[in-house]
N, C-alpha and C. Protein backbone atom coordinates (compact mmCIF):
# COMPACT_ATOMS: atom_id res chain seq x y z
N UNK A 1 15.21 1.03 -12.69
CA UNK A 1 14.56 2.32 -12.69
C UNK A 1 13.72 2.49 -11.43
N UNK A 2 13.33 3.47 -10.94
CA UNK A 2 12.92 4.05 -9.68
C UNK A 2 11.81 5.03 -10.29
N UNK A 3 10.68 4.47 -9.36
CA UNK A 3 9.39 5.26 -9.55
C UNK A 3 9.10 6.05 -8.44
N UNK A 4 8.59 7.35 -8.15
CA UNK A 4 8.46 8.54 -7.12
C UNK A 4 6.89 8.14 -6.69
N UNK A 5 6.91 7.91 -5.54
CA UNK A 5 5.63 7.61 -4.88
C UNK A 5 5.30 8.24 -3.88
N UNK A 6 3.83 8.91 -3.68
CA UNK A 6 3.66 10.16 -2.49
C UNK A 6 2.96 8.69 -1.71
N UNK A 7 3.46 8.94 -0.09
CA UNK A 7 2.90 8.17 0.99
C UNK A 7 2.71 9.33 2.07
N UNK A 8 0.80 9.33 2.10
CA UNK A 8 0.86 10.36 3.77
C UNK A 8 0.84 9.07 4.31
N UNK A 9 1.54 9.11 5.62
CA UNK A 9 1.08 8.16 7.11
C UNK A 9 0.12 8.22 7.31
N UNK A 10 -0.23 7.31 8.84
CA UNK A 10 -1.16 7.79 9.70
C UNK A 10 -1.49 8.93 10.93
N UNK A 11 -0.29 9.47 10.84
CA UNK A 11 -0.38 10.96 11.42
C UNK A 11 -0.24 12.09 10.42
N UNK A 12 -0.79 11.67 9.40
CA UNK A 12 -1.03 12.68 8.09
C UNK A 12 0.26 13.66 7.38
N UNK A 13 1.28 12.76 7.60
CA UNK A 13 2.92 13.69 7.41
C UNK A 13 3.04 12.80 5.36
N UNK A 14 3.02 13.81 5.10
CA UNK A 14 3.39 13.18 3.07
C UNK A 14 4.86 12.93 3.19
N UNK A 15 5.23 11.54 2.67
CA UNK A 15 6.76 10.97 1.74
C UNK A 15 6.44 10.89 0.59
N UNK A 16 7.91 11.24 -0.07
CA UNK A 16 7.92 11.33 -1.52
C UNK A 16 8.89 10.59 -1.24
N UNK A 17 8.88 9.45 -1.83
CA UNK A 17 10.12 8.20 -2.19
C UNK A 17 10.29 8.11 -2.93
N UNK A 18 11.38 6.78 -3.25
CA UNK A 18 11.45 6.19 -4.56
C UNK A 18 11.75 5.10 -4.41
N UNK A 19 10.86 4.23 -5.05
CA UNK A 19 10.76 2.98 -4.93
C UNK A 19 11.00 2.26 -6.44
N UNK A 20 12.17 1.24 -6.49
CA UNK A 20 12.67 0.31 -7.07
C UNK A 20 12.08 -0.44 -7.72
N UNK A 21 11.79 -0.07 -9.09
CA UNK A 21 10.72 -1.44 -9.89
C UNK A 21 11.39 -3.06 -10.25
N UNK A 22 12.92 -2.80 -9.73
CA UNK A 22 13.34 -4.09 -10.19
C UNK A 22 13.65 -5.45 -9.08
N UNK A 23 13.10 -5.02 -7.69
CA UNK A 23 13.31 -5.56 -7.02
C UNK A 23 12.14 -6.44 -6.40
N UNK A 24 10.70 -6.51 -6.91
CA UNK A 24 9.50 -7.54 -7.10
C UNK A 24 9.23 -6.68 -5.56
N UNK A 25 9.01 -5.73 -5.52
CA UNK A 25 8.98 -5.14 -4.39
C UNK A 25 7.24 -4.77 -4.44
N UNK A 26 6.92 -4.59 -3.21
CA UNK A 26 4.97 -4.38 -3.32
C UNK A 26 5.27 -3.17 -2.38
N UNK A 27 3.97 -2.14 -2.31
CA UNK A 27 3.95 -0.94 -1.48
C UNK A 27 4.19 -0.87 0.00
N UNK A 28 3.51 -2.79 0.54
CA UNK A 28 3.60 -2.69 1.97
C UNK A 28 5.14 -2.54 2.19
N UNK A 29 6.01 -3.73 1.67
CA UNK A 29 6.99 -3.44 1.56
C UNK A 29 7.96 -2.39 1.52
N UNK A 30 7.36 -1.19 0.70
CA UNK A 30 8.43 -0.21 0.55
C UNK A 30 8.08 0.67 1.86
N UNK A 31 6.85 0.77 2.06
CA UNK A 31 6.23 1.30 3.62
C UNK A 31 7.09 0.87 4.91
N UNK A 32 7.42 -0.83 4.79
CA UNK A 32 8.54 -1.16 5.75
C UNK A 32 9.78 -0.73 5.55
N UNK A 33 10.40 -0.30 4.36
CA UNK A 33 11.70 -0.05 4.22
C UNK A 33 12.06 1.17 4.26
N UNK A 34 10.84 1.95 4.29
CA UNK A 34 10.92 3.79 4.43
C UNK A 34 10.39 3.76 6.13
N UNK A 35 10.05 2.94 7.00
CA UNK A 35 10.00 3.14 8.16
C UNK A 35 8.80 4.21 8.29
N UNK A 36 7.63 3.86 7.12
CA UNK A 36 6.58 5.20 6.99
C UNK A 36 5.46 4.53 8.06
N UNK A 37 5.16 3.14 8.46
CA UNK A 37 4.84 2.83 9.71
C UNK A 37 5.57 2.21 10.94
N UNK A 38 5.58 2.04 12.09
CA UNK A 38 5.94 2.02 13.26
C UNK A 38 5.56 0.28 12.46
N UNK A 39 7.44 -0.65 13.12
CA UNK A 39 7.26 -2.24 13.18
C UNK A 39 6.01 -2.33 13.89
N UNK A 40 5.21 -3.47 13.29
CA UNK A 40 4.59 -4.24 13.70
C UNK A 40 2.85 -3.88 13.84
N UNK A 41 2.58 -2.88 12.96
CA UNK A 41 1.74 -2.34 12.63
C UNK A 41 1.39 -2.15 11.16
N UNK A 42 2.02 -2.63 10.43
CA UNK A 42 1.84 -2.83 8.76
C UNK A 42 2.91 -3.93 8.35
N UNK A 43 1.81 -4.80 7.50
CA UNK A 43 2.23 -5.87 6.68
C UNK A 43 2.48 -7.24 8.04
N UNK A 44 1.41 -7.22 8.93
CA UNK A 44 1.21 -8.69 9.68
C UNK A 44 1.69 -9.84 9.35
N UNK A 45 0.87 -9.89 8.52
CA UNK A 45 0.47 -11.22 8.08
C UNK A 45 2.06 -11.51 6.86
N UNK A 46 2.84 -10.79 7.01
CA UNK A 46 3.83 -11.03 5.73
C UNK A 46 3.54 -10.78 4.47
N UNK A 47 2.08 -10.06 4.12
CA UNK A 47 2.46 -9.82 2.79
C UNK A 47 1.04 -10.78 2.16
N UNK A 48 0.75 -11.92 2.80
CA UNK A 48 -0.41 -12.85 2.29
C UNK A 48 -1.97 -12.46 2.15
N UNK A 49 -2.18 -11.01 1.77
CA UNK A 49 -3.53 -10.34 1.75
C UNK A 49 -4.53 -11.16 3.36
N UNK A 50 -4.38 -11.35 4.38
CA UNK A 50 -5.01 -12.30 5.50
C UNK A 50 -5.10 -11.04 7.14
N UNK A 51 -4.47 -10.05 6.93
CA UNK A 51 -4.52 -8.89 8.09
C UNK A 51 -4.86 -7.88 7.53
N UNK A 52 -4.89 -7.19 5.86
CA UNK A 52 -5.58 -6.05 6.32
C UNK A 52 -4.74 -4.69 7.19
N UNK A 53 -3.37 -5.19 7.83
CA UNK A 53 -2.96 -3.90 8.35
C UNK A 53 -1.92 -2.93 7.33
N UNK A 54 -2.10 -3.35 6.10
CA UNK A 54 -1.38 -2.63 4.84
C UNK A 54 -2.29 -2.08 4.00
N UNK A 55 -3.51 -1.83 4.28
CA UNK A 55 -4.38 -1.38 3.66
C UNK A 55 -4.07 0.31 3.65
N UNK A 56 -4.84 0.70 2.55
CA UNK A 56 -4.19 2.22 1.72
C UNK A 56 -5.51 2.42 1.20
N UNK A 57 -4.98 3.99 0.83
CA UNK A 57 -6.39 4.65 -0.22
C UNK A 57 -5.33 5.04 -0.99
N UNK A 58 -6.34 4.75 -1.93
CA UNK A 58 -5.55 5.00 -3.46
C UNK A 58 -6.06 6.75 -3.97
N UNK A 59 -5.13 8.00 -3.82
CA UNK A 59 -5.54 9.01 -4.27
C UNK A 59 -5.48 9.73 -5.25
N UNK A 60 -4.79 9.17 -6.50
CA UNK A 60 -5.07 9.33 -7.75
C UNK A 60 -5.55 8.59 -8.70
N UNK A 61 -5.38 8.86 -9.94
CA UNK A 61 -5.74 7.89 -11.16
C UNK A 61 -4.27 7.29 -11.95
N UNK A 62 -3.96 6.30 -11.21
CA UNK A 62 -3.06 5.52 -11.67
C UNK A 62 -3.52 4.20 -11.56
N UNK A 63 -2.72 3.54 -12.96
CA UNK A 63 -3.41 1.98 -13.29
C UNK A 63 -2.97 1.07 -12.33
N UNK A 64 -3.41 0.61 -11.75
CA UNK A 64 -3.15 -0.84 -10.79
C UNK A 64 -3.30 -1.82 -11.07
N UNK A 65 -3.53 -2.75 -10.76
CA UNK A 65 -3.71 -4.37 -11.32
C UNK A 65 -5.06 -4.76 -10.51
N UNK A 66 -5.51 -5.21 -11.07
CA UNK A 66 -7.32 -6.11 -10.48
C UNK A 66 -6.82 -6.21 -9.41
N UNK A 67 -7.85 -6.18 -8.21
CA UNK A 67 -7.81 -6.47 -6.75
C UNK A 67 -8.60 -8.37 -7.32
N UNK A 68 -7.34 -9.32 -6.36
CA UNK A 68 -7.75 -10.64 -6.74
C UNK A 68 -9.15 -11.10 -5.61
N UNK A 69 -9.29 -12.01 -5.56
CA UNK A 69 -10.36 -12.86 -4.58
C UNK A 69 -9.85 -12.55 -2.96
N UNK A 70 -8.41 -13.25 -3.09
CA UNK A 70 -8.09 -12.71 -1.51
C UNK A 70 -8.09 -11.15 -0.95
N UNK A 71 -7.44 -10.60 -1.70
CA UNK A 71 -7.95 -8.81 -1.23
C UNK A 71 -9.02 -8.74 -1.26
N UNK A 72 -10.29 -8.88 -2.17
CA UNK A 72 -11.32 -8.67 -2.10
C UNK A 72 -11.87 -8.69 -0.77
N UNK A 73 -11.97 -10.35 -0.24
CA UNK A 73 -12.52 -11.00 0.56
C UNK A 73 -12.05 -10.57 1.75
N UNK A 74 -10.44 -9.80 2.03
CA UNK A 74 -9.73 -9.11 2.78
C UNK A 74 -10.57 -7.97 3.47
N UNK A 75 -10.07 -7.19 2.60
CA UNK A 75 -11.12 -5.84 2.12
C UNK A 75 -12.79 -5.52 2.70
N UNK A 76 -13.26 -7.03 2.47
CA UNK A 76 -14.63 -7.12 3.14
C UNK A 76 -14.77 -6.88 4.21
N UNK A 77 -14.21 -7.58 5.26
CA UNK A 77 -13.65 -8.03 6.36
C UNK A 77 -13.17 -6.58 7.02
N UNK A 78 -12.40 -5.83 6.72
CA UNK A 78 -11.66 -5.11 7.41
C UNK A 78 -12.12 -3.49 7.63
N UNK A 79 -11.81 -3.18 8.59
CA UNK A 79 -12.15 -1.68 9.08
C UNK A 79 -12.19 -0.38 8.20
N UNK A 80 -12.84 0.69 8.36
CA UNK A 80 -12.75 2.08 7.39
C UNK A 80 -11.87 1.46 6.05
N UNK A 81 -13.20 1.00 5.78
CA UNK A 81 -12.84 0.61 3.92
C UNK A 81 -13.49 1.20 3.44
N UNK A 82 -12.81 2.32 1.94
CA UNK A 82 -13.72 3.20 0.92
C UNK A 82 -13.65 2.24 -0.18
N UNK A 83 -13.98 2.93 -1.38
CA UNK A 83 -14.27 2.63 -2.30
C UNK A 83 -12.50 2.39 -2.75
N UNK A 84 -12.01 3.41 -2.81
CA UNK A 84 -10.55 3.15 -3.21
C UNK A 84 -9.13 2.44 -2.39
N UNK A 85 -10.07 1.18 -1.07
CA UNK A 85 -9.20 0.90 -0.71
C UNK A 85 -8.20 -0.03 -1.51
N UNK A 86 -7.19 -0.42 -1.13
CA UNK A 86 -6.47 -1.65 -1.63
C UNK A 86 -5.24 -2.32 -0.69
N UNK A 87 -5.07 -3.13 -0.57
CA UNK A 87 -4.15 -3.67 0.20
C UNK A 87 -2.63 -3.28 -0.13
N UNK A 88 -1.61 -2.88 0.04
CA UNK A 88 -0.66 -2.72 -0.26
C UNK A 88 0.65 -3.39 -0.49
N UNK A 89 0.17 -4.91 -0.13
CA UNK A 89 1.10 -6.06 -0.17
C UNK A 89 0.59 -6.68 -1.53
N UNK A 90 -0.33 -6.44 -1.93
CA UNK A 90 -1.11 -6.77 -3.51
C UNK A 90 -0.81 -6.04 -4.49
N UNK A 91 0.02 -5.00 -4.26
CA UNK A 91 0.17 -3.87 -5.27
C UNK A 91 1.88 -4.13 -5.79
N UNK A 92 2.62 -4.53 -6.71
CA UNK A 92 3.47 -5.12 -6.81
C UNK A 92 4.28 -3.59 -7.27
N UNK A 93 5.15 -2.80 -6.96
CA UNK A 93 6.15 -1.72 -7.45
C UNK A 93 6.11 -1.63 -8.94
N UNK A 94 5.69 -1.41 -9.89
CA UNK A 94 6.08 -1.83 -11.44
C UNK A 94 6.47 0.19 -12.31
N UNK A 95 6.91 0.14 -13.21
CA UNK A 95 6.73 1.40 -13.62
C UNK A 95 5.79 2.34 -13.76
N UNK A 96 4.53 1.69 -14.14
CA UNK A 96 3.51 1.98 -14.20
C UNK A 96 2.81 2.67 -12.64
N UNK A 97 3.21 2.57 -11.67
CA UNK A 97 3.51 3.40 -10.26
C UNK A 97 3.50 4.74 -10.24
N UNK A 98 4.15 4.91 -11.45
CA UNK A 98 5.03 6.59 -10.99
C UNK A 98 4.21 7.98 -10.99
N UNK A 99 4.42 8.15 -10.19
CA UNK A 99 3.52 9.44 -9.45
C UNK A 99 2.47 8.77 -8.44
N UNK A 100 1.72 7.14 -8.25
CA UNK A 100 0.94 7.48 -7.18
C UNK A 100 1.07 8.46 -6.16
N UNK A 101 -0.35 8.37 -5.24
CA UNK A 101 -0.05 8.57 -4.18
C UNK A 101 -1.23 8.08 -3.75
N UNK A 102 -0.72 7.36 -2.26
CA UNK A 102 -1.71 7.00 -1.49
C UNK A 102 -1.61 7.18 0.08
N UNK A 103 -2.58 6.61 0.51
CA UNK A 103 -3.05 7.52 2.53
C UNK A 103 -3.04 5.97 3.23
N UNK A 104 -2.29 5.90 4.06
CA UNK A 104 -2.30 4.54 4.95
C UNK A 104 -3.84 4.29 5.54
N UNK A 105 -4.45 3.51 5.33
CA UNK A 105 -5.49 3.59 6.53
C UNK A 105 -5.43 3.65 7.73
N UNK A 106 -6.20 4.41 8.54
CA UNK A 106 -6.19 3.95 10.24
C UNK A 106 -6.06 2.71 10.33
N UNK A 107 -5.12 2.45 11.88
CA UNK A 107 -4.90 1.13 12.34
C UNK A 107 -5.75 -0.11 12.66
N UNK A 108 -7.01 0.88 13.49
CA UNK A 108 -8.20 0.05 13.79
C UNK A 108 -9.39 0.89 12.71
C-alpha cells in the first residue's frame, strides 16, 4: 500500500507523492528517490541521525514515532531547529503517514 505525502523543498515548490509502506523506506529516503533535493545535500551521513542534512518540519498533526536519543542529540546540534523539527531518516514510511506534510529545512 502507498501513502500520499505533501513535500515543499527548499525553494518552496509542494510534491505530492507516494511513498511505499512496504519497502522499510524512511522520508530521507523517499526525498532521494523523488529527486525533491539536489544529490548530496540530504541524507549525508546515510541515514545514521549524525548530519542533520534531512532534517524537516513537520506541518500537520500526524502520529510519528518518539524522536530517539540520537535525533534528539542531532537536533540539538543543528541549524534553524523549531519545535516541530525531525530528522527524516528517523521517520520510517508506515501507513500511519498518510496525508503528512512536511517543509525541508534550509541547508545551512
Amino acid at each position: 500500500m502507498d501513502v500520499t505525502i505533501k513535500i515543499t523543498d527548499r525553494e518552496g515548490n509542494l510534491h505530492e507523492v507516494q511513498a511505499p509502506t512496504d519497502m522499510a523506506m524512511n522520508l530521507m529516503e523517499l526525498c532521494k528517490a523523488y529527486e525533491i533535493a539536489p544529490e548530496g545535500t540530504i541524507g549525508v551521513c546515510g541515514g545514521m541521525a549524525m548530519c542533520a542534512s534531512c532534517q524537516c518540519y513537520i506541518l500537520n498533526d500526524v502520529e510519528l514515532p518518539e524522536k530517539g536519543d540520537d535525533e534528539e542529540a542531532m537536533l540539538s546540534e543543528a541549524f534553524n531547529v523549531k519545535p516541530n523539527s525531525r530528522l527524516g531518516c528517523q521517520i520510517q514510511i508506515t501507513e500511519n503517514l498518510e496525508g503528512l506534510e512536511i517543509e525541508l529545512a534550509p541547508e545551512y
